[in-house]
N, C-alpha and C. Protein backbone atom coordinates (compact mmCIF):
# COMPACT_ATOMS: atom_id res chain seq x y z
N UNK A 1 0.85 -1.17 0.00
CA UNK A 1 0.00 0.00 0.00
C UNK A 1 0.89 1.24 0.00
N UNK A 2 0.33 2.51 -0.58
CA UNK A 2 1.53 3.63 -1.09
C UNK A 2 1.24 4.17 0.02
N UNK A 3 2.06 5.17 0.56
CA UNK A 3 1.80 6.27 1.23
C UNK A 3 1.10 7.49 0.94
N UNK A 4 0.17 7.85 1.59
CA UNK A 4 -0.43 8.84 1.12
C UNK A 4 0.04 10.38 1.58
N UNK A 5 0.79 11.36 0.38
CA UNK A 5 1.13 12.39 1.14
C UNK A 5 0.55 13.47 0.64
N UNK A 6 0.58 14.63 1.50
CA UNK A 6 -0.11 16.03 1.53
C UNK A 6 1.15 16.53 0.36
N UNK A 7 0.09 17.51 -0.77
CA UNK A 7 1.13 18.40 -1.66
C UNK A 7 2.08 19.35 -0.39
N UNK A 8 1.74 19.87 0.25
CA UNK A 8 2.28 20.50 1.49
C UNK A 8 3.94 20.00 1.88
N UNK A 9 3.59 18.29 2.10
CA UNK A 9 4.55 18.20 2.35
C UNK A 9 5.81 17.98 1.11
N UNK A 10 5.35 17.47 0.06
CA UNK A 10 5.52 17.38 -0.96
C UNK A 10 7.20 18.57 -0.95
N UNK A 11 6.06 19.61 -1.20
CA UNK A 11 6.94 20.99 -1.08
C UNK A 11 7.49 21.13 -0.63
N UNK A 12 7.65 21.03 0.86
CA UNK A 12 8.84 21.03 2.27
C UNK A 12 9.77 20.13 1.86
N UNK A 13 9.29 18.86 1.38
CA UNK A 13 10.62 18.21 1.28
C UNK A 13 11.91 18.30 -0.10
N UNK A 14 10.64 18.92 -1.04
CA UNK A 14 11.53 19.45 -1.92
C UNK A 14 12.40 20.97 -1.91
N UNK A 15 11.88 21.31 -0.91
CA UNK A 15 12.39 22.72 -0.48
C UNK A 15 13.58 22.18 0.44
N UNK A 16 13.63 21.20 1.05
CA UNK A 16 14.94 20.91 2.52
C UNK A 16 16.05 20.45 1.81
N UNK A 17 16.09 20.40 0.09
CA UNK A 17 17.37 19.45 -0.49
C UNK A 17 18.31 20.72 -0.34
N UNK A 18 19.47 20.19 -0.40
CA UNK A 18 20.55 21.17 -0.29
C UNK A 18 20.28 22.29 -1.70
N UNK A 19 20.04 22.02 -2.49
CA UNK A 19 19.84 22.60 -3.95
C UNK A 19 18.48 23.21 -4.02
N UNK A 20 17.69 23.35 -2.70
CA UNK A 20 16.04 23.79 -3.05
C UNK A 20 15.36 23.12 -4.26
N UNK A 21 14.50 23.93 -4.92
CA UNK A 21 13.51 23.41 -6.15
C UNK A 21 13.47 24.76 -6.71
N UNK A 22 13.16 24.44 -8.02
CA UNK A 22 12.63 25.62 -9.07
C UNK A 22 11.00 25.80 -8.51
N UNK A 23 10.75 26.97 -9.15
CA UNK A 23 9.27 26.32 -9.49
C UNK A 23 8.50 25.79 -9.82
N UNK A 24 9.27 25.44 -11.12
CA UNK A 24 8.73 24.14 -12.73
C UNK A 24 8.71 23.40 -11.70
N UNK A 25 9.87 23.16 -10.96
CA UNK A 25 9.95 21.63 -10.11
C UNK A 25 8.48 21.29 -9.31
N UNK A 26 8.37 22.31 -8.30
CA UNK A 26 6.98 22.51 -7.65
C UNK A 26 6.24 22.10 -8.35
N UNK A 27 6.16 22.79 -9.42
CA UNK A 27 4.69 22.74 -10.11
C UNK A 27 4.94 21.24 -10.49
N UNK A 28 5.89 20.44 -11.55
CA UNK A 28 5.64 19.22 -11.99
C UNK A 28 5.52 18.46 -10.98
N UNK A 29 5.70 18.57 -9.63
CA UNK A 29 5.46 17.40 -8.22
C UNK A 29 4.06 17.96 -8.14
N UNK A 30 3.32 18.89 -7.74
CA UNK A 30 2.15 19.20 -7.02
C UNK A 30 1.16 19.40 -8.26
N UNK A 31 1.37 19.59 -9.45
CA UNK A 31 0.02 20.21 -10.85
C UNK A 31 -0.28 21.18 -10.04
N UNK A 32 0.26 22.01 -9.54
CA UNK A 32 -0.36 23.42 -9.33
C UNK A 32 0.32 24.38 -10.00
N UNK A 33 -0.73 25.62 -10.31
CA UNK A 33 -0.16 26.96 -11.14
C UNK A 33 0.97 27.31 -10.02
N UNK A 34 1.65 28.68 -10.81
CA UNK A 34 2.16 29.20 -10.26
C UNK A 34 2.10 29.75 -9.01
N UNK A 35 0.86 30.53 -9.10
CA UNK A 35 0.32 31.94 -7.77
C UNK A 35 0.21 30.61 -7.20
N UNK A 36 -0.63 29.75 -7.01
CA UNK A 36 -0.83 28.51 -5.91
C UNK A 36 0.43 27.90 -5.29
N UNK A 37 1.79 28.03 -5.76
CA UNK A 37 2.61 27.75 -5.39
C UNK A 37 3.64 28.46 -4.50
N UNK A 38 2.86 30.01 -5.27
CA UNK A 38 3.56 30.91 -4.32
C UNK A 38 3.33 31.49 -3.25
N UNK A 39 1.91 31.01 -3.37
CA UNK A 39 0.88 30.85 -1.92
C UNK A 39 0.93 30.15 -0.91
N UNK A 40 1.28 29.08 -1.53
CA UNK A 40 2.08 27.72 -0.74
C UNK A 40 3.14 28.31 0.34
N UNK A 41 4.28 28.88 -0.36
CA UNK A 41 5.46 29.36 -0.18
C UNK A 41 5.33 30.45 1.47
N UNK A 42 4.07 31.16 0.79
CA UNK A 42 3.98 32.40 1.89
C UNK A 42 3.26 31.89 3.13
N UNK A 43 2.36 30.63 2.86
CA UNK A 43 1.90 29.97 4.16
C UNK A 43 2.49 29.31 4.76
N UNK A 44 3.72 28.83 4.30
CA UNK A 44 5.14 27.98 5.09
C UNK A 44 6.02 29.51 5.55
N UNK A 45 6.02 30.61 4.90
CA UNK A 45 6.72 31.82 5.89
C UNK A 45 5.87 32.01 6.85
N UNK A 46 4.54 31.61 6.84
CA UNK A 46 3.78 32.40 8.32
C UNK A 46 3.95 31.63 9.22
N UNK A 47 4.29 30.31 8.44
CA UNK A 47 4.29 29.09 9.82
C UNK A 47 5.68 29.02 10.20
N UNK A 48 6.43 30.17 10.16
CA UNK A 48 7.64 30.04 10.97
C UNK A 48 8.80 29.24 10.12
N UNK A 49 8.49 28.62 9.12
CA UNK A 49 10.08 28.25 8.14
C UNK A 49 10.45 29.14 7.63
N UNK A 50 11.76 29.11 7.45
CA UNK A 50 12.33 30.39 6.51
C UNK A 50 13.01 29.85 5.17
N UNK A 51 11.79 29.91 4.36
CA UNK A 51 11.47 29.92 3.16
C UNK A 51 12.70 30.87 2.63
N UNK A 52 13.86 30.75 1.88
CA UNK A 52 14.60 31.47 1.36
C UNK A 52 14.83 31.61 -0.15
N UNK A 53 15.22 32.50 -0.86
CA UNK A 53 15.49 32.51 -2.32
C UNK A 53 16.41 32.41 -2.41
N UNK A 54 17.15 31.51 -3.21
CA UNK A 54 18.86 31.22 -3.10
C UNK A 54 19.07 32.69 -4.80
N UNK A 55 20.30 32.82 -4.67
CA UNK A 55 20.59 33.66 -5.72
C UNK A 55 20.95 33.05 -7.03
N UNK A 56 19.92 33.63 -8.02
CA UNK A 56 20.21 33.05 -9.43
C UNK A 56 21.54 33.38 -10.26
N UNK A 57 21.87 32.21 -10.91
CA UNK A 57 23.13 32.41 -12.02
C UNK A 57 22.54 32.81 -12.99
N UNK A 58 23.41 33.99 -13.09
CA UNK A 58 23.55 34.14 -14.86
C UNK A 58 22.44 33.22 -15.83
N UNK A 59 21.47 33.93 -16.17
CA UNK A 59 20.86 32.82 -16.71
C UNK A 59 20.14 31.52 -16.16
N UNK A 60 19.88 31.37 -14.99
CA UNK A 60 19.92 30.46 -14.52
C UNK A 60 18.11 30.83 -14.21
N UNK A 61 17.67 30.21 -13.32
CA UNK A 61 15.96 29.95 -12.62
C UNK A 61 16.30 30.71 -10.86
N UNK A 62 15.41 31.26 -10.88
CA UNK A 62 15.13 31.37 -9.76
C UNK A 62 14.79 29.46 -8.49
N UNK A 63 15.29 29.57 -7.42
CA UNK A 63 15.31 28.45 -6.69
C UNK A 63 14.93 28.76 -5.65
N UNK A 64 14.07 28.00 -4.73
CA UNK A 64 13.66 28.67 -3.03
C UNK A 64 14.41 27.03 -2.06
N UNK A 65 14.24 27.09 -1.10
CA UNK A 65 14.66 26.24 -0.08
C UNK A 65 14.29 26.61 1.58
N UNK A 66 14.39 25.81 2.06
CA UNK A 66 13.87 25.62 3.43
C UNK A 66 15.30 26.11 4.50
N UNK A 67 15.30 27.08 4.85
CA UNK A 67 16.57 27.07 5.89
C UNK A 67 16.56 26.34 7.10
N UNK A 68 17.70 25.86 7.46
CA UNK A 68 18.26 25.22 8.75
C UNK A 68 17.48 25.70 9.53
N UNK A 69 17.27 26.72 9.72
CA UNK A 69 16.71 27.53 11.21
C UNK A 69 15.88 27.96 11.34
N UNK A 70 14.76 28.11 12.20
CA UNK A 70 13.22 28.42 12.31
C UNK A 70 13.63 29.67 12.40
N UNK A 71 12.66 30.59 11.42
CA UNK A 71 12.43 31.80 11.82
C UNK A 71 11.92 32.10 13.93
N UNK A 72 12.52 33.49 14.12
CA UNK A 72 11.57 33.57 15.70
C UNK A 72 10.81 34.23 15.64
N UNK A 73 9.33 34.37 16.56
CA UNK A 73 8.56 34.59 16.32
C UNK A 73 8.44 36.28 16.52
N UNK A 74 8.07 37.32 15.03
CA UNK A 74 7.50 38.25 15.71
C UNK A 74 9.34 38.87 14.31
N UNK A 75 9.86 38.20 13.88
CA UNK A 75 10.71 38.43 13.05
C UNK A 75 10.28 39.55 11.98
């Protein structure tokens, strides 16, 4: 029997790799648009992860990721 998981977590765990995720990435794991993803994003900043934007190369995609460290509260 498979495991059944939340898109939610989906996201977190593709956000905790050392390399974060694109968005394409997001989107091809979860079939969600964009804004839904970036909605996603801002309801994991309220819940205290710190959701970060790593800096794009030259050409490269924008990437987000999960930092080591809980935001504190009131940040």
């Amino acid at each position: 029997m498979s495991k059944v998981t939340s898109k939610t977590a989906t996201i977190q765990k593709l956000l905790r790799r050392p390399k974060g995720a694109s968005l394409a990435q997001l989107q091809a794991a979860t079939q969600w648009q964009t804004h839904s993803l970036r909605a996603a994003l801002t309801r994991l900043r309220k819940a205290g992860l710190a959701v970060e934007r790593l800096p794009v190369a030259k050409g490269g995609t924008t990437r987000y990721r999960i930092a080591t460290e809980r935001l504190q509260a009131g940040s």
